[in-house]
N, C-alpha and C. Protein backbone atom coordinates (compact mmCIF):
# COMPACT_ATOMS: atom_id res chain seq x y z
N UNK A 1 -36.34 72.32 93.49
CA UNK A 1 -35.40 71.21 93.37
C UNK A 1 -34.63 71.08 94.68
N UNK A 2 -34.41 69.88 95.22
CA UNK A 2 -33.67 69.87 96.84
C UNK A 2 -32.50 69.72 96.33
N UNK A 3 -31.76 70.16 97.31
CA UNK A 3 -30.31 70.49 97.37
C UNK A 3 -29.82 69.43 96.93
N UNK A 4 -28.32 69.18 96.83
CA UNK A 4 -27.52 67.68 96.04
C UNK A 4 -26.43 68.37 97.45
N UNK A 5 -26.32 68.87 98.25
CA UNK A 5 -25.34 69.26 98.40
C UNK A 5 -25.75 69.93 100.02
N UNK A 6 -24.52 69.60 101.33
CA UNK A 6 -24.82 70.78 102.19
C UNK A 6 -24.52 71.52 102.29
N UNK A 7 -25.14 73.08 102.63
CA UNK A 7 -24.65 74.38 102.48
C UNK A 7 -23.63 74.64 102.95
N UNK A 8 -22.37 75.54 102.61
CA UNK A 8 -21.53 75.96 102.71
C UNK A 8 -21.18 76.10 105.11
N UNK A 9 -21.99 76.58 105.38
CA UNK A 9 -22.30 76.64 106.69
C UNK A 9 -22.02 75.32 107.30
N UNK A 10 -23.20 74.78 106.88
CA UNK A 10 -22.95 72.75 107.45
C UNK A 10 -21.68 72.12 107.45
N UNK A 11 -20.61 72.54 106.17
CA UNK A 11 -19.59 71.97 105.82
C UNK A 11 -18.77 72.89 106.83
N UNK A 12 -18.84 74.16 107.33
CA UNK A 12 -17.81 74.48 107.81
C UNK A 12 -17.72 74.17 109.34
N UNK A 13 -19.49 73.87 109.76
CA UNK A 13 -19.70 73.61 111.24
C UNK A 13 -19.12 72.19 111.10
N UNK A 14 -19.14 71.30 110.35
CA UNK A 14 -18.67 69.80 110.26
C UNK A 14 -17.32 70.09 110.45
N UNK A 15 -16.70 70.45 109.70
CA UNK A 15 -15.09 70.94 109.50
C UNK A 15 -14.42 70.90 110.82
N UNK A 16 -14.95 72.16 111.09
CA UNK A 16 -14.75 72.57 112.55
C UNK A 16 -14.86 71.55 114.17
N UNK A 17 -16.03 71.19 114.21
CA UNK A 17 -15.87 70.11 114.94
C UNK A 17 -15.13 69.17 114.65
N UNK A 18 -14.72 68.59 113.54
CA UNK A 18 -13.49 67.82 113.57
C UNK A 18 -12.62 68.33 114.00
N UNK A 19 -11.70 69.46 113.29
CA UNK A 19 -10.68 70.10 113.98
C UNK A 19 -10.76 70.21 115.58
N UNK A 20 -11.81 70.80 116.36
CA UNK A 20 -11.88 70.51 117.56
C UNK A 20 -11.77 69.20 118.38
N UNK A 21 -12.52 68.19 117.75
CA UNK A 21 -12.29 66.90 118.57
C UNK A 21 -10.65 66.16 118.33
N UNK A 22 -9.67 66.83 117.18
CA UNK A 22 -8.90 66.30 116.92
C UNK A 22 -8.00 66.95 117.84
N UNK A 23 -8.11 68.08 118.21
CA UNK A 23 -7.44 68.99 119.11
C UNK A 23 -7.80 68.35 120.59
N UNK A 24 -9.03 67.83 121.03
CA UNK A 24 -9.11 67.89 122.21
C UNK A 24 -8.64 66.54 122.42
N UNK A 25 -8.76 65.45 121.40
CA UNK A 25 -8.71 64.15 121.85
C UNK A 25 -6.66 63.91 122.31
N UNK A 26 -6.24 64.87 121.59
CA UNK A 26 -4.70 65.18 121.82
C UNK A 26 -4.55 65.77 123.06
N UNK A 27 -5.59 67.03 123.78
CA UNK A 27 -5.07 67.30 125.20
C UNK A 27 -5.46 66.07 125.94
N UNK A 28 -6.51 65.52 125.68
CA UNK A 28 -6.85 64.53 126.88
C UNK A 28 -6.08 63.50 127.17
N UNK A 29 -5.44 62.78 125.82
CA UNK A 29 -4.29 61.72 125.73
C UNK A 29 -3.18 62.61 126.39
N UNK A 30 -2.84 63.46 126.45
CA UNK A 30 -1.39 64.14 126.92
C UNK A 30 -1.54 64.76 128.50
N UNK A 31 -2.46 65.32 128.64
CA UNK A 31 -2.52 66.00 129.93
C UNK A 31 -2.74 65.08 131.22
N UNK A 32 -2.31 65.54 132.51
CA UNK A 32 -2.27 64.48 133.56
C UNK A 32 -3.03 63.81 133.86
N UNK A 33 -3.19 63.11 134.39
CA UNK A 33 -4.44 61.99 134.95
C UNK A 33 -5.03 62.90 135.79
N UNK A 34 -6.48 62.88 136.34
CA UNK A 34 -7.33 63.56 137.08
C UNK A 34 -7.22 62.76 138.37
N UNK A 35 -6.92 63.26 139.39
CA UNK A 35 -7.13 62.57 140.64
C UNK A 35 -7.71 63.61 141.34
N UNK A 36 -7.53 62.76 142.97
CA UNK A 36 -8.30 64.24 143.58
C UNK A 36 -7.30 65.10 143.98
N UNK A 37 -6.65 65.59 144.34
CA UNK A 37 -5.62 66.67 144.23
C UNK A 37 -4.46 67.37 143.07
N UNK A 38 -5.27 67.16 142.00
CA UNK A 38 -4.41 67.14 140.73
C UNK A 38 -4.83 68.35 140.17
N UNK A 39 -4.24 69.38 140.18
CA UNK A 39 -4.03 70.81 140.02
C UNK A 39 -4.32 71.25 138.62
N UNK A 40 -5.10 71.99 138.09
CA UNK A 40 -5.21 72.52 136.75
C UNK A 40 -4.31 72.90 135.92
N UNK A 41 -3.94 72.33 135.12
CA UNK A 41 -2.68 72.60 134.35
C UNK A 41 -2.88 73.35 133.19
N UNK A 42 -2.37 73.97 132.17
CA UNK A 42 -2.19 74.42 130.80
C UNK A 42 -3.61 73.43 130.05
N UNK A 43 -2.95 71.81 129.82
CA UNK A 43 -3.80 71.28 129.12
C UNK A 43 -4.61 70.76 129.45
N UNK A 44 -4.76 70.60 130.72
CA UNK A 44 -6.61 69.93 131.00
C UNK A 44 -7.34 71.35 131.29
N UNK A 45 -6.36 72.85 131.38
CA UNK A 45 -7.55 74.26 131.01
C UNK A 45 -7.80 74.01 129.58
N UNK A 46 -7.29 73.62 128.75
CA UNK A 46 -7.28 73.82 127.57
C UNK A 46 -8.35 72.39 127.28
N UNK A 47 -8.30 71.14 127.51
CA UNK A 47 -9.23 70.23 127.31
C UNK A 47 -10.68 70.56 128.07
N UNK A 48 -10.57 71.46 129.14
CA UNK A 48 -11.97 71.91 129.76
C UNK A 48 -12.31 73.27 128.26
N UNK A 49 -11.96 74.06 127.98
CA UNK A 49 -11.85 74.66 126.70
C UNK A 49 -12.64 74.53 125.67
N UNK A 50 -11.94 73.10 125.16
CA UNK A 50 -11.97 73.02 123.42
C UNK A 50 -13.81 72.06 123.89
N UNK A 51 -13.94 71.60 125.08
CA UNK A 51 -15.25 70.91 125.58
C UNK A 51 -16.08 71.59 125.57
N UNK A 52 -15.89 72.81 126.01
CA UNK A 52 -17.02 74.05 126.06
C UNK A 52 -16.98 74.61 124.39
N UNK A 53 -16.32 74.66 123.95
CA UNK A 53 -16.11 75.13 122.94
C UNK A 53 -16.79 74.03 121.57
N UNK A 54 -16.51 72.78 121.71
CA UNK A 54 -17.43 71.56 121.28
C UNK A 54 -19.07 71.87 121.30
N UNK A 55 -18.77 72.02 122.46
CA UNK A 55 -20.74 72.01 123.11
C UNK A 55 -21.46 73.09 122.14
N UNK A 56 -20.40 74.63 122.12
CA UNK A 56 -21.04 75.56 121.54
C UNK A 56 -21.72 75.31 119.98
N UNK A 57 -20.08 74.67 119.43
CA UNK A 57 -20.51 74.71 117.61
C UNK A 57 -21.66 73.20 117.49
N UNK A 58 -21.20 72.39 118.64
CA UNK A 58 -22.50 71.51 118.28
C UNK A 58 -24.49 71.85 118.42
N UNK A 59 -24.03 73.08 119.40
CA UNK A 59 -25.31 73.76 119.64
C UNK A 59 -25.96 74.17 118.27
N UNK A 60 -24.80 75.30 117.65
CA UNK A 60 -25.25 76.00 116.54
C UNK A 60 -24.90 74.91 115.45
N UNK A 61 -24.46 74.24 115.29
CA UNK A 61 -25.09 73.32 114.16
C UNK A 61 -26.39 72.41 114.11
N UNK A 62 -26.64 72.06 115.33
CA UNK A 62 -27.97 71.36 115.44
C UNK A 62 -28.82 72.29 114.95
N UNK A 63 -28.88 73.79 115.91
CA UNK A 63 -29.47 74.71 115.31
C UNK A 63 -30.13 74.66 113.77
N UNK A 64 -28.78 74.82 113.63
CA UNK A 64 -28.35 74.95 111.70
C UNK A 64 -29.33 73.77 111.16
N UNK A 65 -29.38 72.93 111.34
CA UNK A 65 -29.21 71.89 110.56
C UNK A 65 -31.14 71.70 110.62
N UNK A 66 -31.21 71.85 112.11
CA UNK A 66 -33.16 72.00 112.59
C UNK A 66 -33.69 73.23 110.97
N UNK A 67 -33.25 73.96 110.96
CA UNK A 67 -34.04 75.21 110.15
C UNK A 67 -33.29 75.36 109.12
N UNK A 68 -32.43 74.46 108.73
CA UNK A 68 -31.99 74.43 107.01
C UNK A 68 -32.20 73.13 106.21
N UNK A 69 -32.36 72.35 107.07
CA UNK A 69 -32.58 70.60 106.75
C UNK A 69 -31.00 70.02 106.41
N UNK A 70 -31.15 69.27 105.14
CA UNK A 70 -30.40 68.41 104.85
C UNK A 70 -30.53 67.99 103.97
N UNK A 71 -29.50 67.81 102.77
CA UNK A 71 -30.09 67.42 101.08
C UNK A 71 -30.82 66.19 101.07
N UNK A 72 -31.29 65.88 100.53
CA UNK A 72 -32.44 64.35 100.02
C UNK A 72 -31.02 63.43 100.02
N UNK A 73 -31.72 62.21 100.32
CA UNK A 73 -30.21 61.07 100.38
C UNK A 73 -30.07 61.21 98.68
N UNK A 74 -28.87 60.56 98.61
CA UNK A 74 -28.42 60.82 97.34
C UNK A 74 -28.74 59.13 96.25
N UNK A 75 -29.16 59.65 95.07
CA UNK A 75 -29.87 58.74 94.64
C UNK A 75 -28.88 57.23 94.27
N UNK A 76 -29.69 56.13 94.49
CA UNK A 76 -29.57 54.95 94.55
C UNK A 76 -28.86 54.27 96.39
N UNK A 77 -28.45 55.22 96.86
CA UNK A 77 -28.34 54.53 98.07
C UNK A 77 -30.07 53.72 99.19
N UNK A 78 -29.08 52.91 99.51
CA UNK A 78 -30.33 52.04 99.98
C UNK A 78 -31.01 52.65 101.20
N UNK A 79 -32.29 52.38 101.33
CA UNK A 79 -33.18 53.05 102.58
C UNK A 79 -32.19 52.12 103.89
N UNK A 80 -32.10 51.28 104.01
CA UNK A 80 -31.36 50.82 104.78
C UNK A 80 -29.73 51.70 105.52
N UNK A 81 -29.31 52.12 104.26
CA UNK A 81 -27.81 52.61 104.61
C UNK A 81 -28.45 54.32 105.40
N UNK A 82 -29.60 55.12 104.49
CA UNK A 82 -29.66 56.39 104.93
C UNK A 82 -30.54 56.22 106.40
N UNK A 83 -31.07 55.28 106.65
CA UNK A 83 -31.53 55.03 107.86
C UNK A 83 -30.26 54.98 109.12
N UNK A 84 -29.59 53.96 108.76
CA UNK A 84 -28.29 53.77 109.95
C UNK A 84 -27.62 54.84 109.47
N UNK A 85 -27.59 55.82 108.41
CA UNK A 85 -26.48 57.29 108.54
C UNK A 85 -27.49 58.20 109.40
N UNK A 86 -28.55 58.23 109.54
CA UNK A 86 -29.12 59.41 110.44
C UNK A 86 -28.92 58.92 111.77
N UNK A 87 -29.57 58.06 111.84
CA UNK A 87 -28.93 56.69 113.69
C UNK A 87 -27.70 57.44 114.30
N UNK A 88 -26.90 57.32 113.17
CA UNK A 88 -25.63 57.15 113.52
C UNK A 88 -25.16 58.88 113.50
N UNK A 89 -25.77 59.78 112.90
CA UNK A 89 -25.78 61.02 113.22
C UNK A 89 -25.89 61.53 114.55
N UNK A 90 -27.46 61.01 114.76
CA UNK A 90 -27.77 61.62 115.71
C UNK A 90 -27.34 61.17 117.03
N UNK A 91 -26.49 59.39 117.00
CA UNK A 91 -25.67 59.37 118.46
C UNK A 91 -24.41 60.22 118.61
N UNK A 92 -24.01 61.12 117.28
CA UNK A 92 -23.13 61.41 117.06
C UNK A 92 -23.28 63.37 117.77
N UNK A 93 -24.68 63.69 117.74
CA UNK A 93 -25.12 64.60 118.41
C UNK A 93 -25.09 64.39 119.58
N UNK A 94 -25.76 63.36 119.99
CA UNK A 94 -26.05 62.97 121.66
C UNK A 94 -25.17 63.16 122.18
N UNK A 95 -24.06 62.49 121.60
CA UNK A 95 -22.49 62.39 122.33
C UNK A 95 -21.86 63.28 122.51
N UNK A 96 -22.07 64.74 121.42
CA UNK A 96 -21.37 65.88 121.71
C UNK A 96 -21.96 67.17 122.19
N UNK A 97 -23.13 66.85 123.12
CA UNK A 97 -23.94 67.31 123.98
C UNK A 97 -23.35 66.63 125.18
N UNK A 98 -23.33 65.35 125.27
CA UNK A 98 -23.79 64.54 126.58
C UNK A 98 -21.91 64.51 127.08
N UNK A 99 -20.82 64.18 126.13
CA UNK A 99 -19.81 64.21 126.83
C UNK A 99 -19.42 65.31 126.83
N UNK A 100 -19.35 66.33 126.71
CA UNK A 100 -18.93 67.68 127.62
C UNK A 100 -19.55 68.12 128.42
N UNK A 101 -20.90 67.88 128.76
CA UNK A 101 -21.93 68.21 129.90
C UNK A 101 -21.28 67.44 131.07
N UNK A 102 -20.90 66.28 130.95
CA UNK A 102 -20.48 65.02 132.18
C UNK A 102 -18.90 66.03 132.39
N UNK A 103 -18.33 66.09 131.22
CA UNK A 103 -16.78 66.82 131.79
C UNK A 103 -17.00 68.22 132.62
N UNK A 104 -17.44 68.88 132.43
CA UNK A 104 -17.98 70.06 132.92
C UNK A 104 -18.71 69.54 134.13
N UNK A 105 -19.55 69.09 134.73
CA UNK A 105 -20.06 67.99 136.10
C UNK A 105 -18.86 67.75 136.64
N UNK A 106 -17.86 66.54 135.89
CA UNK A 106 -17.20 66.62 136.48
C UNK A 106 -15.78 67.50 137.39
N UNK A 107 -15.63 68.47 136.41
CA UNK A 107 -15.01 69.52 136.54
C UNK A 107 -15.16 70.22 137.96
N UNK A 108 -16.59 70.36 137.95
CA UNK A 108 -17.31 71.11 138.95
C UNK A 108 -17.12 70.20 140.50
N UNK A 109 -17.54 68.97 140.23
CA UNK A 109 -18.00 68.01 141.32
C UNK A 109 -16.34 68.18 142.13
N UNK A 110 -14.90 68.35 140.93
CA UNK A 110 -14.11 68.17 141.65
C UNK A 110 -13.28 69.85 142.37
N UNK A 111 -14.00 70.11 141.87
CA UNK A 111 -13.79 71.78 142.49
C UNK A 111 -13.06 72.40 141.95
N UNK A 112 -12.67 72.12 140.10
CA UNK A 112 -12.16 72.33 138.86
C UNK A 112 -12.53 73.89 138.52
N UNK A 113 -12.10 75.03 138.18
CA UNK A 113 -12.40 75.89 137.16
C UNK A 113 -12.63 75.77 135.73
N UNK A 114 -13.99 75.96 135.49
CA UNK A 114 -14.08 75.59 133.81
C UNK A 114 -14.03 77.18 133.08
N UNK A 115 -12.71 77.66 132.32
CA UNK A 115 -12.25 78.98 132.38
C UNK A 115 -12.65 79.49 131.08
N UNK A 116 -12.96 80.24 130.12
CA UNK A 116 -13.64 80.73 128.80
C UNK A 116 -13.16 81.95 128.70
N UNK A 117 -12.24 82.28 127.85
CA UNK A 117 -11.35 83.16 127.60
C UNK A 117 -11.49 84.39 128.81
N UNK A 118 -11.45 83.82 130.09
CA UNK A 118 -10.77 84.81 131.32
C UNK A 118 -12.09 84.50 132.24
N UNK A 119 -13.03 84.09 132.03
CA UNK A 119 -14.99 84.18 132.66
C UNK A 119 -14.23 82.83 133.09
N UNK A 120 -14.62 82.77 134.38
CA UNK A 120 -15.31 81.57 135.06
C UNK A 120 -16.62 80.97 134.93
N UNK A 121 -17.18 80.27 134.21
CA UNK A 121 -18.33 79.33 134.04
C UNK A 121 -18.69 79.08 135.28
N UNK A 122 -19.91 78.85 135.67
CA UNK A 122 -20.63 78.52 136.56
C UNK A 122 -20.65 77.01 136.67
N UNK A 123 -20.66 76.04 138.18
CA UNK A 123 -20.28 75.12 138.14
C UNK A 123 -21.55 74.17 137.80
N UNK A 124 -21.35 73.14 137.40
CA UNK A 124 -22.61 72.55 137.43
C UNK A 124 -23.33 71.71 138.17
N UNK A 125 -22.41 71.27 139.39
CA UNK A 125 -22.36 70.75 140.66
C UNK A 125 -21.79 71.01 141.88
N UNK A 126 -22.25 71.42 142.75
CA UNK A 126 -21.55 71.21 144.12
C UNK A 126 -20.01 70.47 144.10
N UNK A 127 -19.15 71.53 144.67
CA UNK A 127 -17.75 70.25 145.15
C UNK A 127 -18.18 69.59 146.23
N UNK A 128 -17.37 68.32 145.53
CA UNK A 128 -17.59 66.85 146.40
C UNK A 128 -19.38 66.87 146.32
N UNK A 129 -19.34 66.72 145.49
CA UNK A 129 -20.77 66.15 145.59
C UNK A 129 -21.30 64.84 145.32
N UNK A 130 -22.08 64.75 146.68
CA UNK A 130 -22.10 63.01 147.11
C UNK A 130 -23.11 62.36 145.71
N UNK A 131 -22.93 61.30 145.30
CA UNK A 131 -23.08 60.52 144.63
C UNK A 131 -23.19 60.70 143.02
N UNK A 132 -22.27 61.82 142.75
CA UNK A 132 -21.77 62.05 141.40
C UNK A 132 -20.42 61.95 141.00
N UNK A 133 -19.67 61.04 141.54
CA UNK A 133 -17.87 60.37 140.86
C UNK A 133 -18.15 59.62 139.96
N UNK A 134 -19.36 59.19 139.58
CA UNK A 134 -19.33 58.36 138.17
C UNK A 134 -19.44 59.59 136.83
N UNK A 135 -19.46 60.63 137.29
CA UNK A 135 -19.60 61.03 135.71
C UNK A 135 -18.21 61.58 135.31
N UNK A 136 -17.31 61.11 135.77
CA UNK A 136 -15.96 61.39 135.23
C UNK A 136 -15.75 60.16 134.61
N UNK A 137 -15.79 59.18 135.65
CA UNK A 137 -15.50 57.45 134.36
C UNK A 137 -17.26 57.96 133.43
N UNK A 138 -17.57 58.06 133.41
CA UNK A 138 -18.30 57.45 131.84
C UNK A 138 -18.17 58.57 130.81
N UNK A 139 -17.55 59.91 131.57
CA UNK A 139 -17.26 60.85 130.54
C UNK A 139 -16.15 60.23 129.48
N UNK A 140 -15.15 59.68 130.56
CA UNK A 140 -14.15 59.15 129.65
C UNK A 140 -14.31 57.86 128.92
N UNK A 141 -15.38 56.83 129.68
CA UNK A 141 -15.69 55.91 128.79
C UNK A 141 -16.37 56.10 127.22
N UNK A 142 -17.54 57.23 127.53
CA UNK A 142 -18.31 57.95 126.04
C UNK A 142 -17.48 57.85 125.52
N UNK A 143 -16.47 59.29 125.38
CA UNK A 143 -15.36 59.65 124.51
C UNK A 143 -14.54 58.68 124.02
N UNK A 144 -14.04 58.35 125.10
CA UNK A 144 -13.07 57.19 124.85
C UNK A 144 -13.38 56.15 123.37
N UNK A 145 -14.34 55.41 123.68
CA UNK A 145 -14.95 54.29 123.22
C UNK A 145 -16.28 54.36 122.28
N UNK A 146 -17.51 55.25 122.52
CA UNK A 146 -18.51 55.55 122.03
C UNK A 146 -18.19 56.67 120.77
N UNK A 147 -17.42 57.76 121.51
CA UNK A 147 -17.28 58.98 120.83
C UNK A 147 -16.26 58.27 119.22
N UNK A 148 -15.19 58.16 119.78
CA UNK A 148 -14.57 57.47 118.70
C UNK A 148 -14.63 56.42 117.68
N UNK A 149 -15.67 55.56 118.57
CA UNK A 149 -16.21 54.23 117.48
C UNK A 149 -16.77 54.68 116.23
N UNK A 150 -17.37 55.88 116.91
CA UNK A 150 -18.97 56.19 116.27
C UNK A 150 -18.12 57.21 115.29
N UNK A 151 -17.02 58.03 115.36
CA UNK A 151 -16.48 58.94 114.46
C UNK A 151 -15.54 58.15 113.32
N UNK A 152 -14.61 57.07 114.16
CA UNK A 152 -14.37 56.02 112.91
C UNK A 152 -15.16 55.04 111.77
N UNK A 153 -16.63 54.69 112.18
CA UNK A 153 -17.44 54.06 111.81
C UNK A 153 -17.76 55.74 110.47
N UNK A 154 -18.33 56.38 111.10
CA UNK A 154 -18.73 57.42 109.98
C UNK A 154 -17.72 57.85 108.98
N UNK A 155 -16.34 57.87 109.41
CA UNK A 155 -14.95 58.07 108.54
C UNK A 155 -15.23 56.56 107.57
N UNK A 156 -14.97 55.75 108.08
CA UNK A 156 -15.35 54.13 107.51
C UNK A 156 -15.91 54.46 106.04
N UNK A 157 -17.19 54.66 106.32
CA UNK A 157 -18.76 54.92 105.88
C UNK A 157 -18.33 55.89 104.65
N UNK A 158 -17.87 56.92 105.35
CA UNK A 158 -17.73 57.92 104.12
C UNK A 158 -16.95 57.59 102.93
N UNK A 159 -15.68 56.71 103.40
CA UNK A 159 -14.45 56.31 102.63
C UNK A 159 -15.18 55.27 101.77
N UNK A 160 -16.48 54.15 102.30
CA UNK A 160 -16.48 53.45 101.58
C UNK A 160 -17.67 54.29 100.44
N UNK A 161 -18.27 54.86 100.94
CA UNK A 161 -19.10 55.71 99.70
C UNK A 161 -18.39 56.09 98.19
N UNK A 162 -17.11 56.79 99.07
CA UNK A 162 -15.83 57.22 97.65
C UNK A 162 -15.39 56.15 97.38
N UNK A 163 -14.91 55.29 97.99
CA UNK A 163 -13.92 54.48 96.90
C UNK A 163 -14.35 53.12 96.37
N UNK A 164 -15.56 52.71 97.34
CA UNK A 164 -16.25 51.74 96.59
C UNK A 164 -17.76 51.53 95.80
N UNK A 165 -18.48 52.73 96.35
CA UNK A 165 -19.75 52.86 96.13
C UNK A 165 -19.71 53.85 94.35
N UNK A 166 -18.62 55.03 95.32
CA UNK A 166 -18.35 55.73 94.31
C UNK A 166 -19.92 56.99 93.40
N UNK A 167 -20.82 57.23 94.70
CA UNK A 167 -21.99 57.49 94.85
C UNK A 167 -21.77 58.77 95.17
N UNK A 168 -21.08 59.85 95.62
CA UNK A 168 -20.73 60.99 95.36
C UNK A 168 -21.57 61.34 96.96
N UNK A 169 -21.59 60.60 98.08
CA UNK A 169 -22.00 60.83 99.19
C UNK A 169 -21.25 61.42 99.83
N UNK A 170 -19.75 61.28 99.83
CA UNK A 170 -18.55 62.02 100.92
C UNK A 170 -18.29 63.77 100.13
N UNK A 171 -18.62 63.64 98.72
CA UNK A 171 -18.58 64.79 98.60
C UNK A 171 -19.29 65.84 98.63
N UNK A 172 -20.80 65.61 99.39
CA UNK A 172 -21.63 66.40 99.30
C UNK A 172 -20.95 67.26 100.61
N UNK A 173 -20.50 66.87 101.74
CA UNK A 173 -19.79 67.59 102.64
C UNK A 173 -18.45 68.00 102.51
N UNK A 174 -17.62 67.40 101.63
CA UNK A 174 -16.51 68.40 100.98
C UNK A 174 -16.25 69.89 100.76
N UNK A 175 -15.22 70.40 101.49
CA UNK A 175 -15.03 72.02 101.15
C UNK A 175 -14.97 71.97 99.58
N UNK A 176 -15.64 73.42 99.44
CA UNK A 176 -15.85 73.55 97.50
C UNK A 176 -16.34 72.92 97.27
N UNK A 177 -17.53 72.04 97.09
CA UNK A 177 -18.52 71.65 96.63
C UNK A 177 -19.59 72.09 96.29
């Protein structure tokens, strides 16, 4: 019989990355603007951080998710809706691969320390490296605009499952379930 439900694991790697993006999207709104002489502070160490720290649990949940699957869509939703929820998953992967890889680039390109509880990370570019200043604007454009559309659209989605569909879809990822 397939699952009705994702495993306890899935729900806590989901969990978690929220808590993280909710944490980081707060240093990035608060901490200084990046220029070129703009000194590492408390919270852009801490927004280089919770990025590396993103990258990790999104690693091991993809992981997770490759070699445990995913319950069967839940019955009566339309092939249409579970089609645009995987779409919309998996830009939701892309994005939390692809914008901390560009912050970390950029980090590097600007001759940034990306710090992990005391380890210096290895850079991922040359400082000043010629013809990579765009991956700081589109890091912040992703996030900004992509990252968030795409996390409100799925909040959207879920809310309308509960309160109008009423199809028991938001609670299959619910703690205690």
């Amino acid at each position: 019989m397939a699952a009705t439900s994702y495993t306890g694991t899935a729900k806590v790697l989901h969990w978690t990355i929220l808590v993280l993006l909710i944490a980081q999207f707060i240093f990035a709104w608060t901490m200084p603007h990046i220029g070129r002489n703009t000194p590492v502070t408390t919270l852009i160490s801490l927004h280089f951080t919770f990025g590396i720290i993103i990258l990790a649990v999104a690693i091991v949940r993809l992981i997770w998710r490759a070699t445990h699957g995913e319950p069967a869509p839940a019955d009566g939703v339309p092939l249409w809706q579970t089609v645009t929820a995987r779409i919309l998953h998996w830009l939701l992967y892309l994005l939390l691969f692809v914008v901390p890889i560009l912050g970390w680039m950029d980090a590097s390109r600007r001759g940034m320390p990306v710090v992990m509880f005391g380890l210096e990370l290895p850079k991922l570019l040359a400082t000043r490296a010629p013809g990579w200043g765009w991956t700081g604007d589109v890091h912040g454009l992703l996030a900004n605009y992509a990252m968030l559309g795409l996390v409100g659209l799925h909040v959207l989605m879920a809310l309308y499952h509960y309160f109008v569909r009423r199809d028991g879809v938001m609670q299959r990822m619910m703690p205690g379930r």
